[in-house]
N, C-alpha and C. Protein backbone atom coordinates (compact mmCIF):
# COMPACT_ATOMS: atom_id res chain seq x y z
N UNK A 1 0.40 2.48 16.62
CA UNK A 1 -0.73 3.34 16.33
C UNK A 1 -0.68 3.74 14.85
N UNK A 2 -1.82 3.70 14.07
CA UNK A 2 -1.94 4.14 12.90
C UNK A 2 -2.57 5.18 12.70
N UNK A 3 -2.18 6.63 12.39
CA UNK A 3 -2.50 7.63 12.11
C UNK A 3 -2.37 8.03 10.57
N UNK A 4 -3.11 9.32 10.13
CA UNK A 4 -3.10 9.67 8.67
C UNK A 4 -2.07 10.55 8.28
N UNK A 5 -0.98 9.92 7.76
CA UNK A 5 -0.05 11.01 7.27
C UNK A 5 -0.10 12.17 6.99
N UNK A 6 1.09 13.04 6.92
CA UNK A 6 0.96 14.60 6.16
C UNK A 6 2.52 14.67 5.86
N UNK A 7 2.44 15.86 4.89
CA UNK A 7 3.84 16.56 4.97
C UNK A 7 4.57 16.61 5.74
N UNK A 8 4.54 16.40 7.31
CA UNK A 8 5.75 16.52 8.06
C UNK A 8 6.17 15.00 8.51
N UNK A 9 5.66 14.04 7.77
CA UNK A 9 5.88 12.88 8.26
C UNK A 9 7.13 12.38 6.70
N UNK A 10 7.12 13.36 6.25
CA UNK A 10 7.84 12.95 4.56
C UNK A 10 9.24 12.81 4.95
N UNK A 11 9.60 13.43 5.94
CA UNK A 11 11.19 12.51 5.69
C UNK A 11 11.60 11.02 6.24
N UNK A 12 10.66 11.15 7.19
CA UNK A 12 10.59 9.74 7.87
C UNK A 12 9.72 8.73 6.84
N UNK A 13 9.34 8.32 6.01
CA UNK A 13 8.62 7.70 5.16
C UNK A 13 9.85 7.43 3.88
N UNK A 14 10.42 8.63 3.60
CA UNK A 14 11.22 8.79 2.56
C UNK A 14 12.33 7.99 3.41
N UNK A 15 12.79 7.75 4.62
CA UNK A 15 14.08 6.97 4.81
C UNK A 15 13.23 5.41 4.74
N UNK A 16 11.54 4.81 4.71
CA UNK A 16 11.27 3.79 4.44
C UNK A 16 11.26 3.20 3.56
N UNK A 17 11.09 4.04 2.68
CA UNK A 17 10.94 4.37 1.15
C UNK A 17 12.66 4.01 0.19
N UNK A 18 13.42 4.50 0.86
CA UNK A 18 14.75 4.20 0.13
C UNK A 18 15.27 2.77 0.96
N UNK A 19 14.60 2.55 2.01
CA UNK A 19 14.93 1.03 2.73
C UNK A 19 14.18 0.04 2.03
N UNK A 20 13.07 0.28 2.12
CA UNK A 20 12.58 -1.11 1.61
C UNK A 20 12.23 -1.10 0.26
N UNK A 21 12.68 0.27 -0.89
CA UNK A 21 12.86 -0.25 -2.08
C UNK A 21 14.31 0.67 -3.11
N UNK A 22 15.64 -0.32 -2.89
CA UNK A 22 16.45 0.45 -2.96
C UNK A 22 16.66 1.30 -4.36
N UNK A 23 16.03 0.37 -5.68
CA UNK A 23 16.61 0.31 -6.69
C UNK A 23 15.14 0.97 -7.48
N UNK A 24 14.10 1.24 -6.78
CA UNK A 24 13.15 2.30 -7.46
C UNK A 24 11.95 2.76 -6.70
N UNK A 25 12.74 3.43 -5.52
CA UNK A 25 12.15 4.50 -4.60
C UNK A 25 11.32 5.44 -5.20
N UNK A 26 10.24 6.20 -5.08
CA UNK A 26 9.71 7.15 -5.22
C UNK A 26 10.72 8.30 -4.94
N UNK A 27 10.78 9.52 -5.60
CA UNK A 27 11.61 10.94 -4.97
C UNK A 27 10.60 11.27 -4.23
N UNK A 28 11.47 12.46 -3.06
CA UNK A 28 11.08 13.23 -2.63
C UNK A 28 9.66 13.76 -3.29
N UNK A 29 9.73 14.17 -3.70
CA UNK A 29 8.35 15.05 -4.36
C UNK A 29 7.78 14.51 -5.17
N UNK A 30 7.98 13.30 -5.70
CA UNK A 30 6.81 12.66 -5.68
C UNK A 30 5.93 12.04 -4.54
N UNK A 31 6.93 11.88 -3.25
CA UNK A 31 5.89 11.37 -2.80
C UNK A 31 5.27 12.00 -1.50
N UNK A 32 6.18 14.03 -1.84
CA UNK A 32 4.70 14.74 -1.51
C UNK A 32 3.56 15.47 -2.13
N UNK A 33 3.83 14.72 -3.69
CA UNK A 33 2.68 14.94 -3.87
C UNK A 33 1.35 13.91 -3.67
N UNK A 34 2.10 12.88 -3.62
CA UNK A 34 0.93 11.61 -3.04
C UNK A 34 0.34 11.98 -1.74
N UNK A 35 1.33 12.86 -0.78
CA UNK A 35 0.43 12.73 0.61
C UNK A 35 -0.62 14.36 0.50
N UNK A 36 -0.08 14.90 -0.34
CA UNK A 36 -0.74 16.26 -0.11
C UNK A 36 -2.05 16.12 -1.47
N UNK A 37 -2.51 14.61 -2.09
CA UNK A 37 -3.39 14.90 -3.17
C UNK A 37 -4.44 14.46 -2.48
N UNK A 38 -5.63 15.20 -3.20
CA UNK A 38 -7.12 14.98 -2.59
C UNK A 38 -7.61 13.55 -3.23
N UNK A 39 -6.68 13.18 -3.69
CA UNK A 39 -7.37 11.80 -4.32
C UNK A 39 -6.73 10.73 -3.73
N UNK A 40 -5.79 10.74 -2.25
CA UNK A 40 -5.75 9.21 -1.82
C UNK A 40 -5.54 9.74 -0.44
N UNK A 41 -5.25 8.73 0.25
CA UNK A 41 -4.99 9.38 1.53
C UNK A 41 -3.96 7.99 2.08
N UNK A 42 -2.90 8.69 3.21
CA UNK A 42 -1.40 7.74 3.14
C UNK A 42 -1.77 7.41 5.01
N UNK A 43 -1.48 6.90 5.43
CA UNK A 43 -1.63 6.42 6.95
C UNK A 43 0.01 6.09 7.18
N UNK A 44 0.49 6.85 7.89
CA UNK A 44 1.55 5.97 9.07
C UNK A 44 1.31 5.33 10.24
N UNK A 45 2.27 3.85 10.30
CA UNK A 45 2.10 3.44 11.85
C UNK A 45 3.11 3.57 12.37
N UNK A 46 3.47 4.07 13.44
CA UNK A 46 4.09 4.23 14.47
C UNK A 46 4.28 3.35 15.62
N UNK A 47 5.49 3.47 16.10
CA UNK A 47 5.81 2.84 17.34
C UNK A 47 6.73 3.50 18.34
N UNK A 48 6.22 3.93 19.21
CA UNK A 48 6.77 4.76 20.33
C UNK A 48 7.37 6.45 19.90
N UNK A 49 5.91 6.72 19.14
CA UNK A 49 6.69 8.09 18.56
C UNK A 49 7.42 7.97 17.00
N UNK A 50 8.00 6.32 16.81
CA UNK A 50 8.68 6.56 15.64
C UNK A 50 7.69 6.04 14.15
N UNK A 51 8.09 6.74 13.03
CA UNK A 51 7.28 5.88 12.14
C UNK A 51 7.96 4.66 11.81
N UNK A 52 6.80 3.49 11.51
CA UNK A 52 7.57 2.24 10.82
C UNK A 52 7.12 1.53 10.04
N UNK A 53 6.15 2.20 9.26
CA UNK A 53 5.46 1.59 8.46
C UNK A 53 4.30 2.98 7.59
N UNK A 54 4.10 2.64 6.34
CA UNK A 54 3.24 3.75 6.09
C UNK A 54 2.55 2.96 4.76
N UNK A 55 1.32 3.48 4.28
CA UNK A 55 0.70 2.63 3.01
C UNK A 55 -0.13 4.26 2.36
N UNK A 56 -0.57 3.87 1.31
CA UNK A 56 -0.99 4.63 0.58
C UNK A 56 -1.99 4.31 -0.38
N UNK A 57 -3.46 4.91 -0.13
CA UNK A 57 -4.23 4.31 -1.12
C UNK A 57 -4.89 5.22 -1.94
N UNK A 58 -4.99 5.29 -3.66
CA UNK A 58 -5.46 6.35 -4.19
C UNK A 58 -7.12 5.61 -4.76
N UNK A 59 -8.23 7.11 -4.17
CA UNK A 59 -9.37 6.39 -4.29
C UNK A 59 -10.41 7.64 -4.21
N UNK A 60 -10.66 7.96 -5.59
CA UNK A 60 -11.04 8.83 -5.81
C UNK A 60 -12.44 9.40 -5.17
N UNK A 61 -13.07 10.26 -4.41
CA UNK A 61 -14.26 9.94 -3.83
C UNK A 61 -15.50 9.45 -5.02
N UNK A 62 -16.28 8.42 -4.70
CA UNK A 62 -17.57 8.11 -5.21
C UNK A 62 -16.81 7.42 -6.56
N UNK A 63 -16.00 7.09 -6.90
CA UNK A 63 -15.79 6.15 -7.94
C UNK A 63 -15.03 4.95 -7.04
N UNK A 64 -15.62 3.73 -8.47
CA UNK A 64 -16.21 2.47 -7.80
C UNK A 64 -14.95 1.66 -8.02
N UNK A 65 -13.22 1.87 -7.72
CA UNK A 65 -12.29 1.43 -7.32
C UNK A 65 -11.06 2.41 -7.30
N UNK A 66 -10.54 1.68 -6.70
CA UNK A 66 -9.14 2.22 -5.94
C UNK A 66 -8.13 1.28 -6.48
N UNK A 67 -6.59 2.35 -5.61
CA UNK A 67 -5.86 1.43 -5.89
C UNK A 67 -4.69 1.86 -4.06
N UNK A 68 -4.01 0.62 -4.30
CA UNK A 68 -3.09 0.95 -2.89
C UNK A 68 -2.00 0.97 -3.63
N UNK A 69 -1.55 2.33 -3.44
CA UNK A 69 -0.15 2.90 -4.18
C UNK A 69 1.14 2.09 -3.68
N UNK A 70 1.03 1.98 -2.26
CA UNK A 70 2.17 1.31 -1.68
C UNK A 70 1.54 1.04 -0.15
N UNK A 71 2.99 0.08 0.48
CA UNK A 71 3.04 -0.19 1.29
C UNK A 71 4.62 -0.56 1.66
N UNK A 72 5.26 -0.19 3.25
CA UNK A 72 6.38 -0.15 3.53
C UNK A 72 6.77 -0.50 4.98
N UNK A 73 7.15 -1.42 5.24
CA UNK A 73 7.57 -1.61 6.80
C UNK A 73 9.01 -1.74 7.11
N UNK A 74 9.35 -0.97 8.01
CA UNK A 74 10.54 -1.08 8.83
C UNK A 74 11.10 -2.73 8.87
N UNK A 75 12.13 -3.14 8.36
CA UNK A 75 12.53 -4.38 8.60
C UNK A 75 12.18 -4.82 9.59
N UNK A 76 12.75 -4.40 11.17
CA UNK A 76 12.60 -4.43 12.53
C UNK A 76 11.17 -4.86 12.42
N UNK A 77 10.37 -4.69 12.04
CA UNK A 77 8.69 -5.02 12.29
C UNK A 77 7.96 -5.64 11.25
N UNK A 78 9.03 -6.36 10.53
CA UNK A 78 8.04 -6.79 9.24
C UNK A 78 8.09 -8.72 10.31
N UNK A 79 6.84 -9.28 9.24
CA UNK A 79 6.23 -10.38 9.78
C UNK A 79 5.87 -10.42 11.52
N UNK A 80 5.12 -9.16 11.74
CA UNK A 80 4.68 -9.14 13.08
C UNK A 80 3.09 -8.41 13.25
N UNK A 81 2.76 -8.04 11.71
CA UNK A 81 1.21 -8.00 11.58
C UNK A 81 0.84 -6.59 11.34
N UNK A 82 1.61 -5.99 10.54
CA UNK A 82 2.05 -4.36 10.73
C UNK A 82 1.79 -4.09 9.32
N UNK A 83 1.73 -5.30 8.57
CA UNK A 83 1.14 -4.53 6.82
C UNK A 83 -0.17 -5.62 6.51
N UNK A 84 -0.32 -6.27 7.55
CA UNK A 84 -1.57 -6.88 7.48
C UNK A 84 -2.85 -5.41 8.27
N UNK A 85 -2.02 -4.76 9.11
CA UNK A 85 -2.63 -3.34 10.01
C UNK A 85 -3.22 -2.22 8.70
N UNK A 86 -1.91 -2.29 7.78
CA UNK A 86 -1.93 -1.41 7.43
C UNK A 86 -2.40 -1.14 5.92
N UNK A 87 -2.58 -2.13 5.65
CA UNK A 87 -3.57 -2.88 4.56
C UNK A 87 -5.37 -3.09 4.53
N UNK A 88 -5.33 -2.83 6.03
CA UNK A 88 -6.39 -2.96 6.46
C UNK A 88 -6.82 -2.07 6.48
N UNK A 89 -6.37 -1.23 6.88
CA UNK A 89 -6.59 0.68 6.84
C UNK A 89 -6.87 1.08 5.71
N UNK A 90 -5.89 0.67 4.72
CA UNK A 90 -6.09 1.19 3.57
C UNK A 90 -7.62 0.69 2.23
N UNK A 91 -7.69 -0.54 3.25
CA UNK A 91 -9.13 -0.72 2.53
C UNK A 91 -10.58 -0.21 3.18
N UNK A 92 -10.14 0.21 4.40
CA UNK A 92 -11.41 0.78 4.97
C UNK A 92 -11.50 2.18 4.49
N UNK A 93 -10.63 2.55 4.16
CA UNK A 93 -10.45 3.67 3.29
C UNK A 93 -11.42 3.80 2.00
N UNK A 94 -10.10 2.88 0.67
CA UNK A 94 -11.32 2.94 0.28
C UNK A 94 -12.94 2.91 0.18
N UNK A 95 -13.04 2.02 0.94
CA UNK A 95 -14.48 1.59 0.87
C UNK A 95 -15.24 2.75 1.48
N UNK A 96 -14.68 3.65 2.77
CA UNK A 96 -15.27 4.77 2.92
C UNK A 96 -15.24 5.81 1.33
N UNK A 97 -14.76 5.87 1.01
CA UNK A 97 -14.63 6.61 -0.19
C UNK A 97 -15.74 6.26 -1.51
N UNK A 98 -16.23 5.06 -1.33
CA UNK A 98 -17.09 4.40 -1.92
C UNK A 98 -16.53 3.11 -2.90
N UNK A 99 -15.44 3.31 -2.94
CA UNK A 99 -14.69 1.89 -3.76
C UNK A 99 -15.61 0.93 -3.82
N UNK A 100 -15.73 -0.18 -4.87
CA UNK A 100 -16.65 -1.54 -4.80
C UNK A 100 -15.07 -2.68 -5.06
N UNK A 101 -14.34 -1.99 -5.55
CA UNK A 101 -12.99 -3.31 -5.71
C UNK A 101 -11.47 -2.48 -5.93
N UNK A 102 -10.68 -3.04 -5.22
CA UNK A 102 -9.35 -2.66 -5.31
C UNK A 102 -8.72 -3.47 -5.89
N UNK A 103 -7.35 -2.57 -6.89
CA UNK A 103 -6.52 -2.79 -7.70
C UNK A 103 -4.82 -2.91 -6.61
N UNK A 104 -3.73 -3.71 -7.10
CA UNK A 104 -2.47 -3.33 -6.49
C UNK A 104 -1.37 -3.86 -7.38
N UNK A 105 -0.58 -3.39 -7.41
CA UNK A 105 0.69 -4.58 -8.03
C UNK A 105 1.73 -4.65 -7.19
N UNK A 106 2.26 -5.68 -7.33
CA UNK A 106 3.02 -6.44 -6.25
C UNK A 106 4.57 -6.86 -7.32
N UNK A 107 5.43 -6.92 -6.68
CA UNK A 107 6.65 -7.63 -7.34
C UNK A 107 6.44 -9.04 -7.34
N UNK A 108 6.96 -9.46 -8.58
CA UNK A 108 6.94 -10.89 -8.62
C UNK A 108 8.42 -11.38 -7.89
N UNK A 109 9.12 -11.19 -7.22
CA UNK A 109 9.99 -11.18 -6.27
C UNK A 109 9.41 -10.88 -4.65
N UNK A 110 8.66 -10.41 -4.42
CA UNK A 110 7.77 -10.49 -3.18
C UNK A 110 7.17 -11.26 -2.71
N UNK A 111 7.70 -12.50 -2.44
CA UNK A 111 5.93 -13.64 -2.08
C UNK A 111 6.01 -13.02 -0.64
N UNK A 112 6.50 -12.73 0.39
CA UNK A 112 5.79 -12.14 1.63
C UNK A 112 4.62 -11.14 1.53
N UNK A 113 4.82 -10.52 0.33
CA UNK A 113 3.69 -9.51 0.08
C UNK A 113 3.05 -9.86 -0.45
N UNK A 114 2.77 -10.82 -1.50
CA UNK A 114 2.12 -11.69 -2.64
C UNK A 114 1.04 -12.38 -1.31
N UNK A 115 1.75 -13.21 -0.37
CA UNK A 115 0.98 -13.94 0.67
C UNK A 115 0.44 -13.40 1.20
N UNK A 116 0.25 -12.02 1.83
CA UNK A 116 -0.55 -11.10 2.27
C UNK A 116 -1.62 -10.68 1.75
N UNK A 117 -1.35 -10.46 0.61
CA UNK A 117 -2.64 -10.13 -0.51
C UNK A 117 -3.44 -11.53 -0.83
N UNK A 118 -2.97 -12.23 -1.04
CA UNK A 118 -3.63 -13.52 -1.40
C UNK A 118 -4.43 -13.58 0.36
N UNK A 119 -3.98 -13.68 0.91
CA UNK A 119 -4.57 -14.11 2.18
C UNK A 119 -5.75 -12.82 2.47
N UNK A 120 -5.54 -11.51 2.50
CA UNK A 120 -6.73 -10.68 2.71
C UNK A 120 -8.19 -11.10 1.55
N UNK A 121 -7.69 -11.78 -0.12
CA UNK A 121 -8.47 -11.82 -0.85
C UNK A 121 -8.53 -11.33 -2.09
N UNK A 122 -7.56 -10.90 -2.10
CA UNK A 122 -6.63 -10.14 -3.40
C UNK A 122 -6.42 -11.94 -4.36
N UNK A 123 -6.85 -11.84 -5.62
CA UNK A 123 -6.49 -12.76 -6.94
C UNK A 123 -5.62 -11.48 -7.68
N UNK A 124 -4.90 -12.68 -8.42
CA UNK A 124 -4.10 -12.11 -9.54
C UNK A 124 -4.97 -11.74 -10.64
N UNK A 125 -4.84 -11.33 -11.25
CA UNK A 125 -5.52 -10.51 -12.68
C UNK A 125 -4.73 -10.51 -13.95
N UNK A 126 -3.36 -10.54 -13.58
CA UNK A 126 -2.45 -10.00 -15.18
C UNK A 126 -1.33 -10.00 -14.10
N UNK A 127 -0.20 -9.96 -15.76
CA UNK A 127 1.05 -9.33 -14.86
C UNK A 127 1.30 -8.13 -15.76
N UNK A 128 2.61 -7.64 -15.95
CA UNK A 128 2.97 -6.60 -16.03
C UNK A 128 4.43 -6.57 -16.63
N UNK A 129 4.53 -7.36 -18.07
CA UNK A 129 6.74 -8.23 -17.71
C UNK A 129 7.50 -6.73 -17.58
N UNK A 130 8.61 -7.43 -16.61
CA UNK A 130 9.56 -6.12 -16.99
C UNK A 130 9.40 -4.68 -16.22
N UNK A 131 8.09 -4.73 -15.52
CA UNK A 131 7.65 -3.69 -15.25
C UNK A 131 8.47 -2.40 -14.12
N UNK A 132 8.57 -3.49 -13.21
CA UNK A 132 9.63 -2.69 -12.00
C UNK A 132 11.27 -2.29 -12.82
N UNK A 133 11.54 -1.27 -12.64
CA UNK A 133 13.41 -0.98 -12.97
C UNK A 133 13.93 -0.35 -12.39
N UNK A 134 15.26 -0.48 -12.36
CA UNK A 134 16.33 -1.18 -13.49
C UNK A 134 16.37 -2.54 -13.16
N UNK A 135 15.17 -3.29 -11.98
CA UNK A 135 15.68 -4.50 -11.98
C UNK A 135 15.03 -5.83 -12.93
N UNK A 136 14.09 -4.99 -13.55
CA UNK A 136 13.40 -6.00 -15.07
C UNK A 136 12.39 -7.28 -14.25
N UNK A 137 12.34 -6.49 -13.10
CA UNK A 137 11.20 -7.35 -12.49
C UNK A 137 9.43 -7.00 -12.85
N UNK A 138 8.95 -8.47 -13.26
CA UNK A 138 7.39 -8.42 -13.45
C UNK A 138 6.71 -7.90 -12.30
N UNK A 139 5.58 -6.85 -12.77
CA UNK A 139 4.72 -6.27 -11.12
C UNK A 139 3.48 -7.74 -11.99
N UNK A 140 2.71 -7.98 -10.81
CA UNK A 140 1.57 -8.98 -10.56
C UNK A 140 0.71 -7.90 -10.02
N UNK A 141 -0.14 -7.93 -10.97
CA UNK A 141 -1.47 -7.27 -10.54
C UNK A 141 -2.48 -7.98 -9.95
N UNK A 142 -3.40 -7.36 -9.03
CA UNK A 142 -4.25 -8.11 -8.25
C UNK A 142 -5.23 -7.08 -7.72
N UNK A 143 -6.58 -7.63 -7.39
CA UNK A 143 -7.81 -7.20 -7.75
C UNK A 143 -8.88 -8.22 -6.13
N UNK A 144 -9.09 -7.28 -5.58
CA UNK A 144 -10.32 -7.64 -4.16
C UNK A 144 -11.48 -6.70 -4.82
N UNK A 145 -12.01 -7.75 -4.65
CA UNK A 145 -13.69 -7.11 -4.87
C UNK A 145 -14.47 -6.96 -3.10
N UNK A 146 -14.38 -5.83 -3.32
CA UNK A 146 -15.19 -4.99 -1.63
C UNK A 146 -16.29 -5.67 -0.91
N UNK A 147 -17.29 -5.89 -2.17
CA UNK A 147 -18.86 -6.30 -2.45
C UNK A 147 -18.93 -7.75 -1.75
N UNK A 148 -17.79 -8.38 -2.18
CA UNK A 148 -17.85 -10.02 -1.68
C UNK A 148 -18.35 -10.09 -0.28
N UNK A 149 -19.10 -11.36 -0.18
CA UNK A 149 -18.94 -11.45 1.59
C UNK A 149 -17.87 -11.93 1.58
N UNK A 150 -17.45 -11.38 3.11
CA UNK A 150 -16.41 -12.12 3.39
C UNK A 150 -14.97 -11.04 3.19
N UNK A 151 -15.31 -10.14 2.16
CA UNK A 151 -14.16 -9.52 2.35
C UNK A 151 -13.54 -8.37 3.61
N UNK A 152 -14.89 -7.76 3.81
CA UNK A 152 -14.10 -7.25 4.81
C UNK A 152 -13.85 -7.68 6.69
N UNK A 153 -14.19 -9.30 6.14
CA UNK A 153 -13.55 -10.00 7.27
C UNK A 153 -12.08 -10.48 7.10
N UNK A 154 -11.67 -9.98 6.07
CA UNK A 154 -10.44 -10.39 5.82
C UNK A 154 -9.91 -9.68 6.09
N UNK A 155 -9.96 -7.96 6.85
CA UNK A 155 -9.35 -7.06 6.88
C UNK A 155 -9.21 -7.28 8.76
């Protein structure tokens, strides 16, 4: 089940958060201030009560793109359709918000996530060298246009 995060879901997010990115996690408070800002809104999915997955998209109301801050799945549930869920969420989001095209960056060490985005409709745009640290990894930026047909059959 995918529900809309809050503050009491922050420690459970924060143990996803130091799992699936060891070497440049968000802190604590940064990332309640991501769930408590009026400018994005974060979704957890759950499974049997527990969280295992959560995404985050910042999208300002009535301006014409967004961006998806993150995305995080429980090992246990990754390649079983749970950030393809939750990706999906996060663009119906925007687009409720009025978005016309979303922004993301991705590790250039990620092709599971790279393939996800490419597959919803996400192109590359630029990279970013160096960008992720301390591990001197390039982020790959990438760009879905809303407007397209077709895109939000990709969701």
């Amino acid at each position: 089940m995918i529900r809309p995060a809050s503050a009491d879901d922050l420690e459970a997010i924060m143990a996803l958060e130091r799992a699936s990115f060891p070497t440049d996690a968000w802190s604590a408070g940064m990332m309640h201030d991501e769930l408590t800002s009026p400018h994005g809104r974060y979704f957890v999915l759950e499974d049997d009560g527990t969280v295992v997955g959560y995404g985050g998209v910042r999208a300002l109301a009535g301006a014409a793109d967004a961006d998806i801050q993150t995305i995080a799945i429980a090992e246990a549930f990754r390649g079983r359709g749970a950030g393809r869920l939750l990706l999906g969420t996060l663009l119906d989001e925007a687009a409720r918000r009025g978005a016309r095209e979303v922004f993301l960056e991705v590790r250039a060490d990620n092709p599971v996530a790279q393939n996800l985005y490419v597959k919803t409709g996400f192109a590359e745009i630029g990279r970013r060298p160096r960008y992720y640290q301390p591990d001197d990894v390039d982020a790959i930026v990438m760009r879905l246009d809303l407007t397209q047909n077709g895109a939000a059959d990709a969701r």
